[in-house]
PDB file of N, CA and C in Angstrom:
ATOM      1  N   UNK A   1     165.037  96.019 153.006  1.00  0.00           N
ATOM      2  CA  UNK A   1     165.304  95.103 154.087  1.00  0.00           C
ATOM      3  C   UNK A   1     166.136  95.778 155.186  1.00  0.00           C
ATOM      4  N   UNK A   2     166.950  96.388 155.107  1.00  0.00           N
ATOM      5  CA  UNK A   2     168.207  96.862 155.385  1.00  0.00           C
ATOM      6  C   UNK A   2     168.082  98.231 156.078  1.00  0.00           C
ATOM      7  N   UNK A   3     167.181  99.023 155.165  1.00  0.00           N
ATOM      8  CA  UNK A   3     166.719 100.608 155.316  1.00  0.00           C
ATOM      9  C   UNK A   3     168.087 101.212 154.091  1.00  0.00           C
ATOM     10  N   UNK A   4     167.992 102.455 154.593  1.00  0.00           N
ATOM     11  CA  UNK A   4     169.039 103.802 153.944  1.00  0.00           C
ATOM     12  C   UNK A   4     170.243 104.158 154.629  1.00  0.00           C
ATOM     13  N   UNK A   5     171.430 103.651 154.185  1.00  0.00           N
ATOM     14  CA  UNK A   5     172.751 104.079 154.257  1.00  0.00           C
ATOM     15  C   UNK A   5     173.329 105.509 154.540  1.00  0.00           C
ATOM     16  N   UNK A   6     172.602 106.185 155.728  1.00  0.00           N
ATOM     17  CA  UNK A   6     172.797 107.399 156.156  1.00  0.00           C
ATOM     18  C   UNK A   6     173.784 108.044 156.347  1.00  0.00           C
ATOM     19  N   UNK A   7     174.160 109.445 156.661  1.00  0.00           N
ATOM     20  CA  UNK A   7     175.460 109.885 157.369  1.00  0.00           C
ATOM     21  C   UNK A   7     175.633 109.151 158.828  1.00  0.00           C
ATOM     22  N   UNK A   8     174.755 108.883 159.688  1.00  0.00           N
ATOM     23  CA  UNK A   8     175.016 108.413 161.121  1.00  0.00           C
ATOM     24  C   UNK A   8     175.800 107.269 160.566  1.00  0.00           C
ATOM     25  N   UNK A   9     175.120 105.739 159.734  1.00  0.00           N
ATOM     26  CA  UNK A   9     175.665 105.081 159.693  1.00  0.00           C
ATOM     27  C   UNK A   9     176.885 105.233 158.985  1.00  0.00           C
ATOM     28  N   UNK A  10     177.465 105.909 158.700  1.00  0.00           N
ATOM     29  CA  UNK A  10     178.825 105.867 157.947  1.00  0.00           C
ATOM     30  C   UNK A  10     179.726 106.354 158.726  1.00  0.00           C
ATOM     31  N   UNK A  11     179.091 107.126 159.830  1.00  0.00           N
ATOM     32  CA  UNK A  11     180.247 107.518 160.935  1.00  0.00           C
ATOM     33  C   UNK A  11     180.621 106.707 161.686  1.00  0.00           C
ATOM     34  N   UNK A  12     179.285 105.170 162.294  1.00  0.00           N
ATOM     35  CA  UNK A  12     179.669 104.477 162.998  1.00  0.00           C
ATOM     36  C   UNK A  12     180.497 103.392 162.062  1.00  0.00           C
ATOM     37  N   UNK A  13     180.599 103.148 161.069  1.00  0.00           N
ATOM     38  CA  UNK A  13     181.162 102.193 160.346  1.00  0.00           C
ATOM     39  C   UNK A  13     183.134 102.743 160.080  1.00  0.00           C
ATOM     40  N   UNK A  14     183.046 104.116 159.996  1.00  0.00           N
ATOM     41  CA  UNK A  14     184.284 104.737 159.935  1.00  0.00           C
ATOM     42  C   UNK A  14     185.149 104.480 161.535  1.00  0.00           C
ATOM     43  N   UNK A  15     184.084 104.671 162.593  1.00  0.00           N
ATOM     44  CA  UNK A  15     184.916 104.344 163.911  1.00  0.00           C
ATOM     45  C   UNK A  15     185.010 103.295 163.889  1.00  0.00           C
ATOM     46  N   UNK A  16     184.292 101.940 163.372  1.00  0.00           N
ATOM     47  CA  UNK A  16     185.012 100.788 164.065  1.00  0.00           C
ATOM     48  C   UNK A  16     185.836 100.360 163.197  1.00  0.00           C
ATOM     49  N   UNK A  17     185.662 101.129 161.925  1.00  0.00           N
ATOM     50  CA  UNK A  17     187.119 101.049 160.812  1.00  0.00           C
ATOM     51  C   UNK A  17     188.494 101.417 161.654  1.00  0.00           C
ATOM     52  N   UNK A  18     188.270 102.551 162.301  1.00  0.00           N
ATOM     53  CA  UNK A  18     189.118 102.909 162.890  1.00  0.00           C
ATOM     54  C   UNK A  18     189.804 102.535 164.291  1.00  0.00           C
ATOM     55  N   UNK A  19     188.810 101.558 165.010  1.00  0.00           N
ATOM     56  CA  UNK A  19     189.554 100.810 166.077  1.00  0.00           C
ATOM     57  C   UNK A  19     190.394  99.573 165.505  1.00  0.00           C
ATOM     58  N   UNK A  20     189.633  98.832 164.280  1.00  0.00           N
ATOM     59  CA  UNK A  20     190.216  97.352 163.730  1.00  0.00           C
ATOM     60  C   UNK A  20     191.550  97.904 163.324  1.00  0.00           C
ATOM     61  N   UNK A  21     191.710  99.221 162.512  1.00  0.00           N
ATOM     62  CA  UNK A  21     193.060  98.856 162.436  1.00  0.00           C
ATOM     63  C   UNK A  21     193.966  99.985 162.889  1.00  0.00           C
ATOM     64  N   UNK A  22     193.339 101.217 163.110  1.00  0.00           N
ATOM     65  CA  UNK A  22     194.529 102.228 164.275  1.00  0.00           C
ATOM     66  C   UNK A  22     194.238 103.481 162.995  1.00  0.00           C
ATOM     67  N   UNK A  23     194.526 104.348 163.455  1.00  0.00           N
ATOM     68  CA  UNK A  23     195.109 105.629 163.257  1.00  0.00           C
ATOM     69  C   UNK A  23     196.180 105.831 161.755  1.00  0.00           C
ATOM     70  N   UNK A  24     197.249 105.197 162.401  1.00  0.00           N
ATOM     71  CA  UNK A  24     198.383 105.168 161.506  1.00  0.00           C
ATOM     72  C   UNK A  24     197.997 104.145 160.178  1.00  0.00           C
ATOM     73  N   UNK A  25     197.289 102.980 160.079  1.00  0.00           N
ATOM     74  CA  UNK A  25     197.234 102.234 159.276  1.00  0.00           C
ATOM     75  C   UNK A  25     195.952 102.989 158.236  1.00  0.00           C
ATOM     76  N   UNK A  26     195.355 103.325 158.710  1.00  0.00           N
ATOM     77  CA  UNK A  26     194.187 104.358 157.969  1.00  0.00           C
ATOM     78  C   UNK A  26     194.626 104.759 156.225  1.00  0.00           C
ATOM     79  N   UNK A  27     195.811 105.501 155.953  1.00  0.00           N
ATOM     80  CA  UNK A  27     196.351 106.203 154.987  1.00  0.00           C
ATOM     81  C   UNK A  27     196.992 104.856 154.050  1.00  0.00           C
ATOM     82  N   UNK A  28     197.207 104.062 155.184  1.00  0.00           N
ATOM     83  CA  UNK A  28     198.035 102.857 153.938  1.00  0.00           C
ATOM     84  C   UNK A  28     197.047 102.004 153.692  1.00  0.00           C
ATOM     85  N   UNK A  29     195.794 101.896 154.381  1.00  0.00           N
ATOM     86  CA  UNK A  29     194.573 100.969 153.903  1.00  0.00           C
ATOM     87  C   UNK A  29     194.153 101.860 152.749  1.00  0.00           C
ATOM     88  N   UNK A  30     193.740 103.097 152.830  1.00  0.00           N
ATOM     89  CA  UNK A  30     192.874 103.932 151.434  1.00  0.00           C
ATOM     90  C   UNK A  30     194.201 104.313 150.258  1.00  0.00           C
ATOM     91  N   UNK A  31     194.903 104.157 150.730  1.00  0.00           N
ATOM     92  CA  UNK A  31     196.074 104.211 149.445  1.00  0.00           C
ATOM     93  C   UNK A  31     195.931 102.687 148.991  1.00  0.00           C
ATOM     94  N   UNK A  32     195.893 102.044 149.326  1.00  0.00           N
ATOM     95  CA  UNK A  32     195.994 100.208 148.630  1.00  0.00           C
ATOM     96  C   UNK A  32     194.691 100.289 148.469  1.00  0.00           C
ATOM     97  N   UNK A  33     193.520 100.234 148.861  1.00  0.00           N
ATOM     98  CA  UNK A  33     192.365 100.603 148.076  1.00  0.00           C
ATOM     99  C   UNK A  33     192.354 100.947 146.925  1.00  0.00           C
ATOM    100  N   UNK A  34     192.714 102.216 147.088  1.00  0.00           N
ATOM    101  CA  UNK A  34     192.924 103.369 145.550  1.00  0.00           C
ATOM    102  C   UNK A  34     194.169 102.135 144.694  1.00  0.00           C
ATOM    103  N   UNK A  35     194.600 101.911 145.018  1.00  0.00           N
ATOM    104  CA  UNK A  35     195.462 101.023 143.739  1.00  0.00           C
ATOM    105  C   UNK A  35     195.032 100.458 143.474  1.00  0.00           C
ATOM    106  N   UNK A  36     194.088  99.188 144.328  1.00  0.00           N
ATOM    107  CA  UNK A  36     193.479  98.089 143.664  1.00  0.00           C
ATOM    108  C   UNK A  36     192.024  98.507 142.534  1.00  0.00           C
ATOM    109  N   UNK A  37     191.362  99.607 142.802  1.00  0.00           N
ATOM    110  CA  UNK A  37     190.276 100.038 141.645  1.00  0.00           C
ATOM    111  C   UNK A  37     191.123 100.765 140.708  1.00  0.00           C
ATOM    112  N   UNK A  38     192.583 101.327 140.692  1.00  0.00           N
ATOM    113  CA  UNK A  38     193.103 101.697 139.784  1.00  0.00           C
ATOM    114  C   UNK A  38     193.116 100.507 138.769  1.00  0.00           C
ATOM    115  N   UNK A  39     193.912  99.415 139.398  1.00  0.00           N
ATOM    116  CA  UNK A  39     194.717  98.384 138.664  1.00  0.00           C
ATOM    117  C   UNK A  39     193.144  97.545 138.064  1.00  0.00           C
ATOM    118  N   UNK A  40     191.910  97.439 138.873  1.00  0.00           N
ATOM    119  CA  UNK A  40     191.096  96.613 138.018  1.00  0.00           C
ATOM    120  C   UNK A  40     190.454  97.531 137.323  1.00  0.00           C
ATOM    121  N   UNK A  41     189.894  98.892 137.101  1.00  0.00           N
ATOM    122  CA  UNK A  41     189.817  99.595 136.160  1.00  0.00           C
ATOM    123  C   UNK A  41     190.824  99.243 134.460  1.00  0.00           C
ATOM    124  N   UNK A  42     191.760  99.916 134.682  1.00  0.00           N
ATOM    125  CA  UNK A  42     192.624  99.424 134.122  1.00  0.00           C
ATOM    126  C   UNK A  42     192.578  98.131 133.482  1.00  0.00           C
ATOM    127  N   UNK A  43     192.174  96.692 134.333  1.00  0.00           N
ATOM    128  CA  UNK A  43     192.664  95.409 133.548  1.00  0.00           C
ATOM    129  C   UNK A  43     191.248  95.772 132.733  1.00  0.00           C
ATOM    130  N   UNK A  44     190.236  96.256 132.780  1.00  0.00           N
ATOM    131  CA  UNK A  44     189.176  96.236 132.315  1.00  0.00           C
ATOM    132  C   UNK A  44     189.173  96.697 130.873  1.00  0.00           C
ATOM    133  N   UNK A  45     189.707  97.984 130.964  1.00  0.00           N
ATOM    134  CA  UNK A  45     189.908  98.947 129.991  1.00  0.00           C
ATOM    135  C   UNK A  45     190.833  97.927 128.737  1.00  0.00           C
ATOM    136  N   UNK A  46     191.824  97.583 129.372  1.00  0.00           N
ATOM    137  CA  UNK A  46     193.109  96.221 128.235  1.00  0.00           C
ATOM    138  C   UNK A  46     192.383  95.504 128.074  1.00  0.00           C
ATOM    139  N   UNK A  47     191.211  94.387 128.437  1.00  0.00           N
ATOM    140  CA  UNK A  47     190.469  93.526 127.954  1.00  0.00           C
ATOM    141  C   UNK A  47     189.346  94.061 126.605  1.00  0.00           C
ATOM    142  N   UNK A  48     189.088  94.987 126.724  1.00  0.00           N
ATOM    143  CA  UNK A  48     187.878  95.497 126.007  1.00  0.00           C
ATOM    144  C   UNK A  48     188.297  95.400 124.365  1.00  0.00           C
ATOM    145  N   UNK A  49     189.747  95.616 123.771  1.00  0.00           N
ATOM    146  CA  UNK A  49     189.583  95.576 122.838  1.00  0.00           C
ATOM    147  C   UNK A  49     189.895  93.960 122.202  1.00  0.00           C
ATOM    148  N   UNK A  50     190.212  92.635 122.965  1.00  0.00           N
ATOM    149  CA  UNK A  50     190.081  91.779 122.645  1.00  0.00           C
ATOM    150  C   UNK A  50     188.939  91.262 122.810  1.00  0.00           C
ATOM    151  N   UNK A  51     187.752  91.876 123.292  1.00  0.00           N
ATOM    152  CA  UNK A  51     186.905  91.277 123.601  1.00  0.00           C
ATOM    153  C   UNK A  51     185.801  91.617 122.329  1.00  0.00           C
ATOM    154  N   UNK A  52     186.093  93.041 122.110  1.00  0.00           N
ATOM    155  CA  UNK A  52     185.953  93.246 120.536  1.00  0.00           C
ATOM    156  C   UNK A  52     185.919  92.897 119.269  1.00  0.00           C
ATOM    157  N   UNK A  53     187.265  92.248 119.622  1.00  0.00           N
ATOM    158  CA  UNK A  53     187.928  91.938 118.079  1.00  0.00           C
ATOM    159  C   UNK A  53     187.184  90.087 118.192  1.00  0.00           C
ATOM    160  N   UNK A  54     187.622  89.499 119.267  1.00  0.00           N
ATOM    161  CA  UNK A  54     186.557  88.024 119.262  1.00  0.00           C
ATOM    162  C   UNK A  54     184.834  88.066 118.979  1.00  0.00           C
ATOM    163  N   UNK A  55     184.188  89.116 119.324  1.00  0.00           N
ATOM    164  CA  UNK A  55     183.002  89.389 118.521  1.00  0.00           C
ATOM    165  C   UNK A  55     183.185  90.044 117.295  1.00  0.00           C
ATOM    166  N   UNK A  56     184.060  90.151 116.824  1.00  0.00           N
ATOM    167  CA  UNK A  56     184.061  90.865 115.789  1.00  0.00           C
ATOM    168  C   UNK A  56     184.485  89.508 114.402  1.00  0.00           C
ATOM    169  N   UNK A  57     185.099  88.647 114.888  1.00  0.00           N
ATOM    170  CA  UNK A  57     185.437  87.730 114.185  1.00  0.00           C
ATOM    171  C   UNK A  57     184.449  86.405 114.427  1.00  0.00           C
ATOM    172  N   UNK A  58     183.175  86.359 114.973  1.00  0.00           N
ATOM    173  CA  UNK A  58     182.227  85.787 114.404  1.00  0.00           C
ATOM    174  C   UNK A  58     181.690  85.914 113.579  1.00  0.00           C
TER     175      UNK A  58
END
């Protein structure tokens, strides 16, 4: 529908990333990024072995 997610389009999607929020905010948007797939990685990983043990006790 859509087509292929090219290099062009990722450059224009990076500039208007980069007008919405500036220069300086850039490093503190992809650092809070990177935490938030840290932290839901993570809750993922702590769920797995209760999710285990409740199939396991059927």
């Amino acid at each position: 529908m859509f087509g292929t997610f090219g290099v062009m389009e990722m450059v224009i999607l990076f500039l208007i990333v980069l007008v919405i929020f500036g220069a300086k905010k850039l490093p503190q948007l992809g650092r809070g990024m990177g935490e938030g797939i840290r932290n839901f990685k993570t809750g993922l990983k702590d769920d797995k072995p209760e999710i285990e043990e409740s199939t396991e006790a059927k």
